[in-house]
N, C-alpha and C. Protein backbone atom coordinates (compact mmCIF):
# COMPACT_ATOMS: atom_id res chain seq x y z
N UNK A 1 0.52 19.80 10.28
CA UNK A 1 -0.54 18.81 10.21
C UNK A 1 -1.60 19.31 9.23
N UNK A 2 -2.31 18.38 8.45
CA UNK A 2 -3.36 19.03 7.12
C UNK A 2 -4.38 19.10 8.45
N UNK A 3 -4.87 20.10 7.30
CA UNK A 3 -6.89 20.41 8.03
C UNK A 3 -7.33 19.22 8.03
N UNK A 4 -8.26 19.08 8.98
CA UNK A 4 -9.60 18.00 7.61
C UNK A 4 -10.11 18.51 6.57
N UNK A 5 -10.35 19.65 5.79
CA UNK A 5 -10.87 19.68 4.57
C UNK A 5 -9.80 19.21 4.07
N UNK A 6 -8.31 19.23 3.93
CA UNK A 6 -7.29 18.72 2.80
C UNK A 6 -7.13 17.43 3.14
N UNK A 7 -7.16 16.72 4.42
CA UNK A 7 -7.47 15.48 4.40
C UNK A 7 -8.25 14.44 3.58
N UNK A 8 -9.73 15.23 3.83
CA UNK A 8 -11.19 14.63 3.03
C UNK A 8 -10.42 14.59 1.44
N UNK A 9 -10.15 15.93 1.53
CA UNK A 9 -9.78 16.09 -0.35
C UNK A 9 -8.75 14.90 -0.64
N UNK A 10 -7.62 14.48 0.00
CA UNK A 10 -6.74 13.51 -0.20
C UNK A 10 -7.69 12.37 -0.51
N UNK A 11 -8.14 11.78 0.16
CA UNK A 11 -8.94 10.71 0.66
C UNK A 11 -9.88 10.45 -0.61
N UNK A 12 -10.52 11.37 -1.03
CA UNK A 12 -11.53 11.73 -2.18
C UNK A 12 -10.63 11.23 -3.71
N UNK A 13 -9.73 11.94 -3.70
CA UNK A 13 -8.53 11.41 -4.62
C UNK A 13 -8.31 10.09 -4.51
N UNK A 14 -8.02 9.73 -3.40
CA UNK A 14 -8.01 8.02 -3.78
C UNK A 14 -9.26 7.15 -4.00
N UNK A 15 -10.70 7.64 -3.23
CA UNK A 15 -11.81 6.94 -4.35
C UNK A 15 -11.80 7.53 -5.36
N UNK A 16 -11.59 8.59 -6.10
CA UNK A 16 -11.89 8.89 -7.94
C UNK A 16 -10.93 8.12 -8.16
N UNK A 17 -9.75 7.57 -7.50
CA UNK A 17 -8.25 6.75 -8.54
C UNK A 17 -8.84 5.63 -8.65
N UNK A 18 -10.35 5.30 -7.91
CA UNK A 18 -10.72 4.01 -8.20
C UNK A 18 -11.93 3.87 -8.83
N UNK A 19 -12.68 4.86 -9.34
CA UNK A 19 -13.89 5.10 -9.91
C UNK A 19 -14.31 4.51 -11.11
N UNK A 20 -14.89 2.67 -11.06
CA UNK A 20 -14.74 2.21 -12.28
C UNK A 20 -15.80 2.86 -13.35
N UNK A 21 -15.89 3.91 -12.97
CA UNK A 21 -16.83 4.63 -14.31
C UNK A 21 -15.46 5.89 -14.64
N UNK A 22 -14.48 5.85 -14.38
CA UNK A 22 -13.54 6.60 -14.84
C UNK A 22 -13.44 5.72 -16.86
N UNK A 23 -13.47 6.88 -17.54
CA UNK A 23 -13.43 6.17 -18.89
C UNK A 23 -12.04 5.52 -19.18
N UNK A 24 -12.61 3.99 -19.86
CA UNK A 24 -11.73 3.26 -20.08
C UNK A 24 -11.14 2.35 -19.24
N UNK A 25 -11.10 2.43 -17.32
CA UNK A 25 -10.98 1.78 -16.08
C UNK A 25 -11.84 0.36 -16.28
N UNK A 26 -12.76 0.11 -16.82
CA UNK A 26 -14.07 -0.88 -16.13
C UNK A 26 -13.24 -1.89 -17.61
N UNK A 27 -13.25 -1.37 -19.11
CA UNK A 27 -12.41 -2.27 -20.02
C UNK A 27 -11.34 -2.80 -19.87
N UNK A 28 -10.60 -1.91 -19.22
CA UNK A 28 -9.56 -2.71 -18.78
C UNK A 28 -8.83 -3.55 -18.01
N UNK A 29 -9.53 -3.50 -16.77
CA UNK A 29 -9.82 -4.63 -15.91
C UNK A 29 -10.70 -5.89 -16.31
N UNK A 30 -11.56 -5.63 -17.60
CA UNK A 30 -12.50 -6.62 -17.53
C UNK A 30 -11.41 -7.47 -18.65
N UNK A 31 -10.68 -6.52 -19.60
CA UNK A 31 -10.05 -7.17 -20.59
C UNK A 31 -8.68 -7.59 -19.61
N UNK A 32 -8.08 -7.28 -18.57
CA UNK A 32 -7.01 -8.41 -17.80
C UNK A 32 -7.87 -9.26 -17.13
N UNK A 33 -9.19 -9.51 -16.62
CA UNK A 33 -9.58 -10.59 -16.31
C UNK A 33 -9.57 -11.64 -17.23
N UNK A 34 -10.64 -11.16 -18.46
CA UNK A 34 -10.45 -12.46 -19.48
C UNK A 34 -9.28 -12.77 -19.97
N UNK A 35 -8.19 -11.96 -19.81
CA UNK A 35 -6.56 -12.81 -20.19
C UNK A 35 -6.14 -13.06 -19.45
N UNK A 36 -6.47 -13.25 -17.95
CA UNK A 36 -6.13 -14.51 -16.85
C UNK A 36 -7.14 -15.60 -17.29
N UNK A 37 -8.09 -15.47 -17.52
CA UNK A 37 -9.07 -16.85 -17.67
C UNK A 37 -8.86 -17.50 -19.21
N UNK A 38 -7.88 -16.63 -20.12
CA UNK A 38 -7.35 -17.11 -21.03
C UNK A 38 -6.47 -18.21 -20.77
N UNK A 39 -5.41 -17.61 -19.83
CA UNK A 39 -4.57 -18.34 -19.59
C UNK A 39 -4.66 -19.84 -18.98
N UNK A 40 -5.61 -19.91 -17.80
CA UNK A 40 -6.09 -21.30 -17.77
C UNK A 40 -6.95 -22.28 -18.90
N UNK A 41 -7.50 -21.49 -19.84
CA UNK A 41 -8.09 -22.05 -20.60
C UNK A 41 -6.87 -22.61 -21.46
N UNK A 42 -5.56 -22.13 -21.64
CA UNK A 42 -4.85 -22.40 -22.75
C UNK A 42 -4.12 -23.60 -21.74
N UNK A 43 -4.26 -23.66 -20.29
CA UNK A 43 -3.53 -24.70 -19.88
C UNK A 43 -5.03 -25.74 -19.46
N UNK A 44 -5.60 -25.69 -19.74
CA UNK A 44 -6.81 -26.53 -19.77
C UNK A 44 -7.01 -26.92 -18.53
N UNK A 45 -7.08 -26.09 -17.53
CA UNK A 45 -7.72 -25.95 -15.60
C UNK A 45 -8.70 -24.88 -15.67
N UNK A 46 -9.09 -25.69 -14.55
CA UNK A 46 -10.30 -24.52 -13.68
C UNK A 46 -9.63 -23.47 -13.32
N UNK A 47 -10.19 -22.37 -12.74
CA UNK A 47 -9.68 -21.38 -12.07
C UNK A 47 -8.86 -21.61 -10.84
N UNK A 48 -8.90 -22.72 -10.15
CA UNK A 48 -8.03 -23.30 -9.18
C UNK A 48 -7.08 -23.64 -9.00
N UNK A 49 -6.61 -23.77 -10.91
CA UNK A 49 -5.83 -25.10 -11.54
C UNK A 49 -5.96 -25.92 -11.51
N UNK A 50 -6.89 -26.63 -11.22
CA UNK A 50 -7.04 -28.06 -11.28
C UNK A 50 -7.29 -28.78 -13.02
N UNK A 51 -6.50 -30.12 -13.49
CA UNK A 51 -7.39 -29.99 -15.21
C UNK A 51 -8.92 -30.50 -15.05
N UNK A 52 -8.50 -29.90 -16.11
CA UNK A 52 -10.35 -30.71 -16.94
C UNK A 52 -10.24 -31.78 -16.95
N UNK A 53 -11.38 -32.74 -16.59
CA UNK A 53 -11.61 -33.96 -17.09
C UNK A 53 -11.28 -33.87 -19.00
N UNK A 54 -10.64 -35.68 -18.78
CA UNK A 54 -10.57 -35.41 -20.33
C UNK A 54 -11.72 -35.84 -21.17
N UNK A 55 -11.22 -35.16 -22.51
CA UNK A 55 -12.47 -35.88 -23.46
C UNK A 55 -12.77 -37.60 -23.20
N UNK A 56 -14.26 -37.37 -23.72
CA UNK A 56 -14.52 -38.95 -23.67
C UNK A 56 -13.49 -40.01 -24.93
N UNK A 57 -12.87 -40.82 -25.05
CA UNK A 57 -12.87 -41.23 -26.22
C UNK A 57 -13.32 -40.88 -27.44
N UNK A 58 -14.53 -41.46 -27.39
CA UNK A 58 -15.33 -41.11 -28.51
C UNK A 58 -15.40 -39.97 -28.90
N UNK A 59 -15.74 -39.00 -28.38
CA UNK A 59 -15.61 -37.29 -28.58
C UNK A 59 -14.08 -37.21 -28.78
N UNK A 60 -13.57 -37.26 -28.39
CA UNK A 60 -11.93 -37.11 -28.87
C UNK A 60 -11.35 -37.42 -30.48
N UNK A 61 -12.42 -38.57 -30.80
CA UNK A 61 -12.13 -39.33 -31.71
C UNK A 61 -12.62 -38.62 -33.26
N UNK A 62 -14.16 -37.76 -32.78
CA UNK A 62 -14.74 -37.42 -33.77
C UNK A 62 -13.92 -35.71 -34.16
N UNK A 63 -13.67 -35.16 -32.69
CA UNK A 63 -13.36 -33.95 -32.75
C UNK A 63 -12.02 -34.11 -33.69
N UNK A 64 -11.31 -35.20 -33.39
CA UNK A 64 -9.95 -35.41 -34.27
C UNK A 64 -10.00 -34.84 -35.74
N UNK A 65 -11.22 -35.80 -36.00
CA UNK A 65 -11.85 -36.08 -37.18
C UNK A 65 -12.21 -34.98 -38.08
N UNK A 66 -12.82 -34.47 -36.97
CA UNK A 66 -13.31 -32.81 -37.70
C UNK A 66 -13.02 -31.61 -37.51
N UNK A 67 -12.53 -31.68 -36.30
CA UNK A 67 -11.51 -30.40 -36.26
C UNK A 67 -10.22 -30.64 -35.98
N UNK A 68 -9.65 -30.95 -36.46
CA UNK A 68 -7.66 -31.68 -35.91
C UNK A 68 -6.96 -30.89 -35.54
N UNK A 69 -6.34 -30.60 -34.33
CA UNK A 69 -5.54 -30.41 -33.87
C UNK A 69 -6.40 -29.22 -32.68
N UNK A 70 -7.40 -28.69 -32.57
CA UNK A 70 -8.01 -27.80 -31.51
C UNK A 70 -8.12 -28.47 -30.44
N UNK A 71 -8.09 -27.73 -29.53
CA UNK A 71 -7.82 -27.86 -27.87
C UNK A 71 -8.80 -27.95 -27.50
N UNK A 72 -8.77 -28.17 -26.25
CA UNK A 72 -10.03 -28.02 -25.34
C UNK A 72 -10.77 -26.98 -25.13
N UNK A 73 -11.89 -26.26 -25.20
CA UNK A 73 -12.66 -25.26 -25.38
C UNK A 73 -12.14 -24.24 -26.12
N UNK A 74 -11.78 -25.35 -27.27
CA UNK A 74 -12.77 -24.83 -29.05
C UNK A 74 -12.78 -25.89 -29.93
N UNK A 75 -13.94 -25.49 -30.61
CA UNK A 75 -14.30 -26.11 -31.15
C UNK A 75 -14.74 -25.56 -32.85
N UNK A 76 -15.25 -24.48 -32.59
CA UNK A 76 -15.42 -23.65 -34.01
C UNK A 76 -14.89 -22.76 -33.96
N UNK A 77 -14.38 -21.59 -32.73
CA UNK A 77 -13.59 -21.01 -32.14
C UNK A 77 -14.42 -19.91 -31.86
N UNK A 78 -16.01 -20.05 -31.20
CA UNK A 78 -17.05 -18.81 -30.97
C UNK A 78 -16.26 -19.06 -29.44
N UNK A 79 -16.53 -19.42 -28.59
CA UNK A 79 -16.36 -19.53 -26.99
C UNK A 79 -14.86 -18.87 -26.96
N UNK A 80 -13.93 -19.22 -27.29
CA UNK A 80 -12.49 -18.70 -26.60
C UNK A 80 -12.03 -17.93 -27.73
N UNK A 81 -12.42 -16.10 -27.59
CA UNK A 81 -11.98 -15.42 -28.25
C UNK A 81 -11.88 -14.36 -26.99
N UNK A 82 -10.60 -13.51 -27.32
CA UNK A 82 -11.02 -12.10 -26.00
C UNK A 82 -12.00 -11.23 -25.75
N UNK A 83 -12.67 -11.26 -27.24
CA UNK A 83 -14.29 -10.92 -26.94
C UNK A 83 -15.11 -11.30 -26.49
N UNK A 84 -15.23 -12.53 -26.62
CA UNK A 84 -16.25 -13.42 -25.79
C UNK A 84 -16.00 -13.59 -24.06
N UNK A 85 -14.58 -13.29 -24.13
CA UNK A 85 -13.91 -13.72 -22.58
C UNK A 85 -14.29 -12.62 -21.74
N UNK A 86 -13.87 -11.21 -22.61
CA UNK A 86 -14.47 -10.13 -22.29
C UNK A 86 -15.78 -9.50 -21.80
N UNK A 87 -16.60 -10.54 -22.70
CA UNK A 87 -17.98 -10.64 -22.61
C UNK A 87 -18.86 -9.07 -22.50
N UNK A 88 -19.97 -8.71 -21.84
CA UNK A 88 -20.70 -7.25 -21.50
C UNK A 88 -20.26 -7.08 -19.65
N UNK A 89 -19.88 -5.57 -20.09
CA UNK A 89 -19.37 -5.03 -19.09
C UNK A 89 -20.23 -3.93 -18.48
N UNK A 90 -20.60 -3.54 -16.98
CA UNK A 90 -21.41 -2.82 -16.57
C UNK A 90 -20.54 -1.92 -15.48
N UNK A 91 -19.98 -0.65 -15.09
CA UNK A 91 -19.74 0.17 -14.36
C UNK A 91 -20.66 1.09 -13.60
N UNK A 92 -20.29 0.61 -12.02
CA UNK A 92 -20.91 1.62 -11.89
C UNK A 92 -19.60 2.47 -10.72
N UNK A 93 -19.72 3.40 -9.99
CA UNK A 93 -18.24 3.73 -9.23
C UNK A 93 -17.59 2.38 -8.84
N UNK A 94 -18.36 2.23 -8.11
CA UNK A 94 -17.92 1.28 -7.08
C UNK A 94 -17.65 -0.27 -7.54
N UNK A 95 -18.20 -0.71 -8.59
CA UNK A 95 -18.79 -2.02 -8.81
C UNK A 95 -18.28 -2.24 -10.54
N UNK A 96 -17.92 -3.75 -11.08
CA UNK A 96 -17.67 -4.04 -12.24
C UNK A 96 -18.37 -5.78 -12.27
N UNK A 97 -19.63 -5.48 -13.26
CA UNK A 97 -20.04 -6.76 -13.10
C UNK A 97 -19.57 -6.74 -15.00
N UNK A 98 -19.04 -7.90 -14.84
CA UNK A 98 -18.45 -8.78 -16.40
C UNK A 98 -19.49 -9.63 -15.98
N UNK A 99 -19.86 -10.28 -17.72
CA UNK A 99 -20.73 -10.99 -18.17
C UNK A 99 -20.30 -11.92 -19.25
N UNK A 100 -20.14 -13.29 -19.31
CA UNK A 100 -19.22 -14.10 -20.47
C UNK A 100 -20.11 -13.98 -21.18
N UNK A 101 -19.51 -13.53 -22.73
CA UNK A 101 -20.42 -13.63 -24.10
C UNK A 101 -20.74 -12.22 -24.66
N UNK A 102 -20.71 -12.43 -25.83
CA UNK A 102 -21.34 -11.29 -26.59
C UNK A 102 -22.54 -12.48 -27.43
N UNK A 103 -22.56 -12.90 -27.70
CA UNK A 103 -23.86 -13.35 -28.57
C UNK A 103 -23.87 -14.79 -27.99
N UNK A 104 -25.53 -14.92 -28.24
CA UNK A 104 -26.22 -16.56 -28.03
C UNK A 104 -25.09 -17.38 -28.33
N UNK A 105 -24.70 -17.78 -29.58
CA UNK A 105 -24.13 -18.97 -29.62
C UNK A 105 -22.54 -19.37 -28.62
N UNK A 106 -21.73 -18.02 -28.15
CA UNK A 106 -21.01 -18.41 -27.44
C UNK A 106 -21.31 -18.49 -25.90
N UNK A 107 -22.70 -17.82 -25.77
CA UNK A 107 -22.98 -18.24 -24.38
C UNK A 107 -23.16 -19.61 -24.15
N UNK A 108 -24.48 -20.12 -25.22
CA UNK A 108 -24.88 -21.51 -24.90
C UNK A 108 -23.54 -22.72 -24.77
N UNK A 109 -22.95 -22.44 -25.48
CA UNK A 109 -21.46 -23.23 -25.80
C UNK A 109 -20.66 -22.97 -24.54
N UNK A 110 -20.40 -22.17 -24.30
CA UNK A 110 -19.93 -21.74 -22.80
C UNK A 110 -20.47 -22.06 -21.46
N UNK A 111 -21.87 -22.04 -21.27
CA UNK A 111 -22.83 -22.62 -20.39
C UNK A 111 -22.45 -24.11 -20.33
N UNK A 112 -22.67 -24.63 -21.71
CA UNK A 112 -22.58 -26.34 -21.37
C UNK A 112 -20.97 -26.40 -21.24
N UNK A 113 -20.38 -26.15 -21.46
CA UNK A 113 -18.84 -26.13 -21.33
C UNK A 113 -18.81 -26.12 -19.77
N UNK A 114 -19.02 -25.27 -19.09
CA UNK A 114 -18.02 -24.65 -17.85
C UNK A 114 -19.77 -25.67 -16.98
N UNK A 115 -20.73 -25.87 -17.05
CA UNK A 115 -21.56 -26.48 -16.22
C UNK A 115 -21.61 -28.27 -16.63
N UNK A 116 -21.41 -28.69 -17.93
CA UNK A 116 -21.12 -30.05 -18.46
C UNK A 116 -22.98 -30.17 -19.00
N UNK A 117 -22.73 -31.48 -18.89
CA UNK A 117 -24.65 -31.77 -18.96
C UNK A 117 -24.24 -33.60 -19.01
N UNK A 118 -25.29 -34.11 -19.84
CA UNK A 118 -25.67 -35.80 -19.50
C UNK A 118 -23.82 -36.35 -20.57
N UNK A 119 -23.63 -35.40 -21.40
CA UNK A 119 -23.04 -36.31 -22.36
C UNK A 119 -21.22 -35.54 -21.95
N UNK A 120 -21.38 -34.69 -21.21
CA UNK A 120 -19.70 -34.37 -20.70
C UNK A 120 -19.45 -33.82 -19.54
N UNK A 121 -18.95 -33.83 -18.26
CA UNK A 121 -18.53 -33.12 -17.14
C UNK A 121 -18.11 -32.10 -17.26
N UNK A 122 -18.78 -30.70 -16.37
CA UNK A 122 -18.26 -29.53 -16.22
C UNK A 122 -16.65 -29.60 -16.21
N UNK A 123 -16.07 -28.50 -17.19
CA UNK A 123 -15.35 -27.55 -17.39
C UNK A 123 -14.72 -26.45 -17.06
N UNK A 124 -15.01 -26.12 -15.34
CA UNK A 124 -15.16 -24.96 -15.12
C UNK A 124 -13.97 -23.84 -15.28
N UNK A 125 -14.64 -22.52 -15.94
CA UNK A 125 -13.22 -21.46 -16.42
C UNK A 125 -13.57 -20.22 -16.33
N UNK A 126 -14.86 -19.99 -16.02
CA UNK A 126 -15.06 -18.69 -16.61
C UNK A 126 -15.40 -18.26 -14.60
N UNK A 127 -14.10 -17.60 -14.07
CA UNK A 127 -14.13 -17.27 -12.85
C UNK A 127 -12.84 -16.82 -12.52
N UNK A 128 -12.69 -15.88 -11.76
CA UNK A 128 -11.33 -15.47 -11.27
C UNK A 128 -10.49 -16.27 -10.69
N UNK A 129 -9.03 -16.83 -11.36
CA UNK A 129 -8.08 -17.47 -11.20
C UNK A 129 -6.78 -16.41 -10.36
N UNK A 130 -5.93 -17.13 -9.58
CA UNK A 130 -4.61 -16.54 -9.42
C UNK A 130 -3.97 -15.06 -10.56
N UNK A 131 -4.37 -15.86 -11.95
CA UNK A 131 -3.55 -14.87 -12.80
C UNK A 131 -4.07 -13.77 -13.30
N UNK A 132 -5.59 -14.21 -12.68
CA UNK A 132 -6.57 -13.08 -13.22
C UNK A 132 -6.39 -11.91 -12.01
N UNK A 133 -6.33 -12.35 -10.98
CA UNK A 133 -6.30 -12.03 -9.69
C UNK A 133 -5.14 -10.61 -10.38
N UNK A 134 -4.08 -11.70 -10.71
CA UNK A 134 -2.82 -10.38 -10.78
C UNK A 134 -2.61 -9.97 -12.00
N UNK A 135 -3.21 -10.14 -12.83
CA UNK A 135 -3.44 -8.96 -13.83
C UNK A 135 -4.47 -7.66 -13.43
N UNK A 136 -5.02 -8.50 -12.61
CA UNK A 136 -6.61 -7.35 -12.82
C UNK A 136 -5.24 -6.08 -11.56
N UNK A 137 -4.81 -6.70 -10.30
CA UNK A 137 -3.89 -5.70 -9.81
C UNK A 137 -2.81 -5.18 -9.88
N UNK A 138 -2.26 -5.41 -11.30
CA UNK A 138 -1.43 -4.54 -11.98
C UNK A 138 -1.76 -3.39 -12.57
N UNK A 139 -3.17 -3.59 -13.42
CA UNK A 139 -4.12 -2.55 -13.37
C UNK A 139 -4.13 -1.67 -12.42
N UNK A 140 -4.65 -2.02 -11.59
CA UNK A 140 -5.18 -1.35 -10.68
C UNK A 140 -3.76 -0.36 -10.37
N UNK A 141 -2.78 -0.99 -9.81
CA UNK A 141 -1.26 -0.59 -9.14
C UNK A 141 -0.54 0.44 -10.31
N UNK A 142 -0.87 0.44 -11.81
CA UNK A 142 -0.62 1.55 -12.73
C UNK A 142 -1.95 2.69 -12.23
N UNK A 143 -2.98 2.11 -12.56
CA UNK A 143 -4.15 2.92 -12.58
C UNK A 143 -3.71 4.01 -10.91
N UNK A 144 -3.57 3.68 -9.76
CA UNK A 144 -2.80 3.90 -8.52
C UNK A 144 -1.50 5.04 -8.70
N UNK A 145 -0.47 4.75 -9.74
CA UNK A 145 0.57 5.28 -9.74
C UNK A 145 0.40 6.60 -10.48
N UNK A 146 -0.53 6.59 -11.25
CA UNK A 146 -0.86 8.00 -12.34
C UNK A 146 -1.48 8.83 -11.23
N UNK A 147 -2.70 8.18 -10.34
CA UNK A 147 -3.26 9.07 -9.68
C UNK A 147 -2.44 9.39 -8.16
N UNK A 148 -1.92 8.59 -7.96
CA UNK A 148 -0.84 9.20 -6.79
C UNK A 148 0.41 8.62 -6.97
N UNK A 149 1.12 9.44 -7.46
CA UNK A 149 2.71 9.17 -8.50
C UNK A 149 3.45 8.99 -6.97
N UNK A 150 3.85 8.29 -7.01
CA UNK A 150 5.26 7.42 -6.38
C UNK A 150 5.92 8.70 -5.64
């Protein structure tokens, strides 16, 4: 039977296997979140799956016009990049707060996107989906296997 000091020490090992200030841990979870919220964005649902309302006509008509052939959240292509999806990332052990955006213009674009306003209905995307769910714990389940090998 272990002591409790080799116990504690076991135990200790599995919070450092989870220490999102371990370098490089907090990016890479934040970068499989935004490629689950990619992925609904490329199927044009909420995080629920549910779709987007569609364009209005008219907006459909002009976007044709001027940008032909882009999808639904893009438009110049600032909002749906993996950087932006990625957004600012904060670690601390315990805790990973992601933030959508690196600069003003893809926040504001993103804000009215995923909240709507007078002239289009929310969008909503920027939130943990199913696929984000299981990317982010594949991560985790490698990150798991290095620190206590199989």
């Amino acid at each position: 039977m272990a002591s409790i000091p080799t116990l504690i020490g076991e135990l200790q090992r599995f919070c450092d296997a989870f220490d999102f200030t371990t370098p490089g841990l907090a990016d890479e979870i934040a970068e499989a979140a935004a490629a689950g919220i990619a992925v609904n964005m490329d199927a044009e649902q909420d995080p629920d799956g549910n779709a987007w309302p569609a364009l209005s006509p008219a907006y459909e008509a002009w976007k044709s016009a001027h940008f032909p052939g882009q999808e639904m959240a893009v438009l110049r292509g600032a909002m749906k990049t993996a950087q932006q999806l990625k957004g600012e990332v904060v670690a601390t052990p315990g805790e990973i707060k992601q933030t959508y955006g690196v600069d003003p213009q893809a926040r504001q674009e993103a804000t009215q996107f995923q909240e709507g306003d007078a002239n289009q209905p929310p969008r909503p995307f920027y939130a943990f989906s199913n696929v984000a769910v299981m990317l982010v714990d594949q991560v985790l389940d490698r990150r798991f296997d290095v620190v206590v090998p199989p």
